[in-house]
Protein backbone atom coordinates (compact mmCIF):
# COMPACT_ATOMS: atom_id res chain seq x y z
CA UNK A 1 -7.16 -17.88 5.81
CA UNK A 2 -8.96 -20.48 7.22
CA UNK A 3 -7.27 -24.32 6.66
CA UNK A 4 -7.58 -25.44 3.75
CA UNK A 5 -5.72 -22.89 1.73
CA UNK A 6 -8.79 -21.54 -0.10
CA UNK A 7 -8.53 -17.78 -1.08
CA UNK A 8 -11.82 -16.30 -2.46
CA UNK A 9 -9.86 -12.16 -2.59
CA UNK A 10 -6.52 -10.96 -2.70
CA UNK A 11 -6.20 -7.15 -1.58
CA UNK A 12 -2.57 -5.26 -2.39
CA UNK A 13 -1.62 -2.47 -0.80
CA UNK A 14 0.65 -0.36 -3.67
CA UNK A 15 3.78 1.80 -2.88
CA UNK A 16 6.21 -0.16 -1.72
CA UNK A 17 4.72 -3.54 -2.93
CA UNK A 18 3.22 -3.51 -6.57
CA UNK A 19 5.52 -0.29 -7.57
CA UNK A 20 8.55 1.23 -6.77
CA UNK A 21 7.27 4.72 -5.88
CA UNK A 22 10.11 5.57 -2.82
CA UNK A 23 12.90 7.54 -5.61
CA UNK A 24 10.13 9.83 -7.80
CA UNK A 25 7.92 10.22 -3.98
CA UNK A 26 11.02 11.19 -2.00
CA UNK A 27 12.43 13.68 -4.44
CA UNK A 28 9.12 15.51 -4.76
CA UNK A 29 8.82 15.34 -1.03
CA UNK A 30 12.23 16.96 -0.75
CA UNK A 31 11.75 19.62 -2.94
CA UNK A 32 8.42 20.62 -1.58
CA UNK A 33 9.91 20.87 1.67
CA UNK A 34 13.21 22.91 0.62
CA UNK A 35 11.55 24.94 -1.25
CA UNK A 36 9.40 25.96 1.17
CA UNK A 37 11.91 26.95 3.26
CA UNK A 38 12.08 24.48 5.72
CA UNK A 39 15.61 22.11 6.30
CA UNK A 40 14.30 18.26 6.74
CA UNK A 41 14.76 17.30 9.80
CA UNK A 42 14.82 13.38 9.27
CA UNK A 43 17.13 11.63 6.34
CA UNK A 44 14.89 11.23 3.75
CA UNK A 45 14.59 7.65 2.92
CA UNK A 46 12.20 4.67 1.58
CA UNK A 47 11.24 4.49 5.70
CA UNK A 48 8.96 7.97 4.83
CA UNK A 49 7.05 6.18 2.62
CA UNK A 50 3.80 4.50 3.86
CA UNK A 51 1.73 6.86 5.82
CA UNK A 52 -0.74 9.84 5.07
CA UNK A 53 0.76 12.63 2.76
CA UNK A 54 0.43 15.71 5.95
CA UNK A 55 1.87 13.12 7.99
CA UNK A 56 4.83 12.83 6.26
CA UNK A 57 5.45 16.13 5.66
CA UNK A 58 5.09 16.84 9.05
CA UNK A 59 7.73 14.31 10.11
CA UNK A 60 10.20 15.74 7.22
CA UNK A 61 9.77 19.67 8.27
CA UNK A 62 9.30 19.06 11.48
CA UNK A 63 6.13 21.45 11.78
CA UNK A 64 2.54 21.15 13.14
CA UNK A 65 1.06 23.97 12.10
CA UNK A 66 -2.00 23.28 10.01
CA UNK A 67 -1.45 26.22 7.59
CA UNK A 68 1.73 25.32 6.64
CA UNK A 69 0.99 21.57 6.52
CA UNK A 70 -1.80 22.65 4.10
CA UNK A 71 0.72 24.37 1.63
CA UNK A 72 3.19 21.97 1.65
CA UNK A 73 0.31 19.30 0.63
CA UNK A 74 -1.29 21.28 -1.92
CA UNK A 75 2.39 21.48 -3.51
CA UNK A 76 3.32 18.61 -3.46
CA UNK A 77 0.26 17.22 -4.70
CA UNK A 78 0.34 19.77 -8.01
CA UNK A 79 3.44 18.28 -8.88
CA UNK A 80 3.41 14.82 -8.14
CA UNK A 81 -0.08 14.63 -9.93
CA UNK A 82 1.20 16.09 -13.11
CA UNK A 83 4.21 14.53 -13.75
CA UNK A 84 5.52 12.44 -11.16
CA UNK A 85 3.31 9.91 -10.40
CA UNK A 86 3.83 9.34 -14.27
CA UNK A 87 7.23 8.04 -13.73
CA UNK A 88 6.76 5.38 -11.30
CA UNK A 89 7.86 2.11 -12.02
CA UNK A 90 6.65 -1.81 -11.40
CA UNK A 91 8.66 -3.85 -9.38
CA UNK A 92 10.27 -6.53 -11.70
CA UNK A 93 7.62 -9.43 -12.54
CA UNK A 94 4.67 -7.66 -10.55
CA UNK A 95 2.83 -7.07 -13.57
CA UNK A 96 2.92 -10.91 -15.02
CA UNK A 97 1.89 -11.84 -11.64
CA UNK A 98 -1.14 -9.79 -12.02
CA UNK A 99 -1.60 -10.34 -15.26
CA UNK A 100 -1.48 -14.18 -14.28
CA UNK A 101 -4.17 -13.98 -11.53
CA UNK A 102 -6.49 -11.78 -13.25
CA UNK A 103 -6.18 -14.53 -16.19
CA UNK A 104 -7.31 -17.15 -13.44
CA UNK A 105 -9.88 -14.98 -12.46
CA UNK A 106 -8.48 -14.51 -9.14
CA UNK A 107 -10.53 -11.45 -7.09
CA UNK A 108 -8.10 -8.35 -6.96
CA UNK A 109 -9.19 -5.40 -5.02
CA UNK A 110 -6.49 -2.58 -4.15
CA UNK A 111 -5.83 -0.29 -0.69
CA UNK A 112 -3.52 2.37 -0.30
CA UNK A 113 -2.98 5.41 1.78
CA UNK A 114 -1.74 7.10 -1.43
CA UNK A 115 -4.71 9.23 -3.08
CA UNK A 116 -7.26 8.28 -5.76
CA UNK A 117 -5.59 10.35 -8.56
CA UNK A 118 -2.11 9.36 -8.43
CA UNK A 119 -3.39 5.97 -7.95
CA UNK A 120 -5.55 6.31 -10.54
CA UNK A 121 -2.62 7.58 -12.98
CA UNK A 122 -0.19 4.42 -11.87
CA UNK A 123 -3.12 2.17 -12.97
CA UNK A 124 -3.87 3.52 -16.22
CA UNK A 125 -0.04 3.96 -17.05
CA UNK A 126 1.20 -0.16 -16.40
CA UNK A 127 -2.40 -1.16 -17.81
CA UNK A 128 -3.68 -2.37 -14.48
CA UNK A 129 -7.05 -0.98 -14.51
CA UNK A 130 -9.02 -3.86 -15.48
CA UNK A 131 -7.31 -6.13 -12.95
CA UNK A 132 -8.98 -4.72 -9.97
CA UNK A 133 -12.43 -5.16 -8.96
CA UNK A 134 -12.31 -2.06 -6.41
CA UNK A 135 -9.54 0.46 -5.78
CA UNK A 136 -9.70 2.05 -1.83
CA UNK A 137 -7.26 4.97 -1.24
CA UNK A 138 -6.87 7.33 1.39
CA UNK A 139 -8.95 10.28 0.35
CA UNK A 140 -11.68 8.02 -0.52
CA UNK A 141 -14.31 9.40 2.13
CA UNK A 142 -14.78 12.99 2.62
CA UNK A 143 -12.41 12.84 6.39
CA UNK A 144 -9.86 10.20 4.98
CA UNK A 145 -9.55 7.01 6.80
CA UNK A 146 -8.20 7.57 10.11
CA UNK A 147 -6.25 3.97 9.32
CA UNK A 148 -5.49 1.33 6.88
CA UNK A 149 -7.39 -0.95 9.07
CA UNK A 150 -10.72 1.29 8.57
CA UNK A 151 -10.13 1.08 4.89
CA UNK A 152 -9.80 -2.69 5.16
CA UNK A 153 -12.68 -2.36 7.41
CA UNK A 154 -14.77 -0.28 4.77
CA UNK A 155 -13.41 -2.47 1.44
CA UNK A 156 -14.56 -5.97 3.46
CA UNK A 157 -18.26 -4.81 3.86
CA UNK A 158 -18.83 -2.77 0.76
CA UNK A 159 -17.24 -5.90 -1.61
CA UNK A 160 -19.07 -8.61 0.38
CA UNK A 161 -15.71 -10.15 1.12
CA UNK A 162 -15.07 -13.20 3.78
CA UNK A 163 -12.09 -11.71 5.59
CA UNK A 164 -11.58 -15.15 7.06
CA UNK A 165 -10.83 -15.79 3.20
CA UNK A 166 -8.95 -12.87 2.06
CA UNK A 167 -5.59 -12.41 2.26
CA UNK A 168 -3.71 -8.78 2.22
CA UNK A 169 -0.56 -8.48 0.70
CA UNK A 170 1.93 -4.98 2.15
CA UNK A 171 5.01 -4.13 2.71
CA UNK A 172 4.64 -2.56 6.35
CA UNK A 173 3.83 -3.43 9.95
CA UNK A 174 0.83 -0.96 9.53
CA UNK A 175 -0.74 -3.32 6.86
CA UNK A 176 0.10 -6.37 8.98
CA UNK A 177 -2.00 -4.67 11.79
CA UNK A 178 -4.64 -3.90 9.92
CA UNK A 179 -4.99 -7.16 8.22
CA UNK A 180 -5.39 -8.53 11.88
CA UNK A 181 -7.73 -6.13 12.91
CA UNK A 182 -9.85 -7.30 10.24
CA UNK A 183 -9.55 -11.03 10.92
CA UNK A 184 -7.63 -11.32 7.57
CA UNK A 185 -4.73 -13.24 6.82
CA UNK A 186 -1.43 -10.99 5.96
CA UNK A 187 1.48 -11.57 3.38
CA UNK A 188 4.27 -9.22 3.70
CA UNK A 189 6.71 -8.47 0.46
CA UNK A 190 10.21 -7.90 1.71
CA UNK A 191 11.11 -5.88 -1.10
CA UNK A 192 9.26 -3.16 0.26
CA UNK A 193 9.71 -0.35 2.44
CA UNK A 194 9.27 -1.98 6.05
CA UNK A 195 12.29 -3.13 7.07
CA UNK A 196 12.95 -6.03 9.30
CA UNK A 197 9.02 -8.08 9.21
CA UNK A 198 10.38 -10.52 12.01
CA UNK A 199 10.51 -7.72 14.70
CA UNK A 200 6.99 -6.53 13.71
CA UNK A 201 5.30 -8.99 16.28
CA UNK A 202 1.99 -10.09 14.19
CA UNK A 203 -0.35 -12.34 15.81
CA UNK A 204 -2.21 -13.60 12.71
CA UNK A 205 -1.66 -16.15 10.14
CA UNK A 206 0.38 -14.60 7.77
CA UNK A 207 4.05 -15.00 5.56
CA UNK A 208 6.55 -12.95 4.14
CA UNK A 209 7.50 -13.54 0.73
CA UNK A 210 11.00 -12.24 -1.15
CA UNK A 211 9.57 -12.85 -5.06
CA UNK A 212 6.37 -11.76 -7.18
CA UNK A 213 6.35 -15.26 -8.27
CA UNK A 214 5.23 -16.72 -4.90
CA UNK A 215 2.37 -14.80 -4.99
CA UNK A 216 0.61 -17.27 -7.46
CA UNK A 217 0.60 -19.88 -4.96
CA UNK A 218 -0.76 -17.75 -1.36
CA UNK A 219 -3.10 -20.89 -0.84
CA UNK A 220 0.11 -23.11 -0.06
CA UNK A 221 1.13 -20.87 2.96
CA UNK A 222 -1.88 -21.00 4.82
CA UNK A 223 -3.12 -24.64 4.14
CA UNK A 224 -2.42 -25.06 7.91
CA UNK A 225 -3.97 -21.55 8.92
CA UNK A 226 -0.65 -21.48 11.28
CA UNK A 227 1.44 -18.53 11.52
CA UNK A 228 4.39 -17.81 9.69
């Protein structure tokens, strides 16, 4: 954000930083994978949870074969579009921070590698839909996005937004790097999924942040436009 502080958009990324989505996204994971007859090949863990559905399904069976992958997607995405995505739960105070910046008519927009569905689903089920002005997910364009930062990319022009006054607000070194890519500043929730954000190595202006609550005040972290 350029100095000064002044935000004019706020973009969120979702799993991992508005809602809790690692227990009810593993366990379907799992049992699509099992029941497929495959044995994981990687502890299944909140670290799966981030990019592109065939990609992690390709990491947990430990297969390449585009057939397969294809199954294992279409299952998974039968049941975690009919009931599971149902069950996925806010972290604690996310949704009075949103409620708080939509109130001060704050400019949400929202970009996740999860599909529009599910996403769609999580929305309608905490009430969120009216918050954000545009929702980008992965299966947005016909191909998918081969990246976060092509979504960001995509989001910036089609909104009109100033990425030099946007900031984006994830849970993972891969939206850190896309933020920069983009020229925007970054804020990364350690409640997350992403582990240790001091041994990601971003370049931009950006700050980690351990509460909801410091989310209504971004404009105080980058007054100074200097890194955090």
């Amino acid at each position: 954000m350029r100095a000064g502080g002044r935000c004019d958009a706020l973009v969120f990324d979702l799993d991992g930083t508005l809602v809790d989505s690692a227990p009810a996204i593993l366990a379907c994971l799992e049992a699509v994978v099992v029941e497929a007859g495959f044995a994981p090949v990687v502890s299944i863990g909140p670290h799966l949870i981030g990019p592109p559905l065939k990609a992690t399904l390709a990491r947990i069976a430990g297969v390449d074969d585009v057939v397969a992958l294809d199954a294992l997607a279409k299952d998974f995405k039968h049941r975690y579009d009919a009931e599971v995505a149902l069950i996925t739960h806010p972290f604690p105070g996310v949704s009075d921070v949103l409620a708080q910046l939509y109130e001060n008519r704050q400019s949400l927009h929202l970009a996740t590698n999860k599909r529009l569905l599910p996403t769609r689903k999580i929305l309608q089920a905490q009430g969120w839909e009216r918050y954000f002005k545009s929702v980008y997910s992965q299966d947005g364009i016909p191909v998918g996005y081969a990246s976060k930062a092509d979504m960001l990319q995509r989001l910036l022009q089609e909104q009109s937004i100033d990425p030099e006054r946007t900031v984006y607000i994830g849970d993972t070194r891969e939206d850190g790097v896309a933020a920069q890519a983009n020229g925007m500043s970054f804020v990364a929730v350690t409640w997350g999924y992403g582990g240790d954000t001091d041994a990601w190595g971003l370049a931009l202006p950006w700050h980690k942040i351990a509460l909801p609550d410091d989310l209504k005040n971004l404009g105080d972290f980058f007054a100074d436009a200097s890194a955090g």
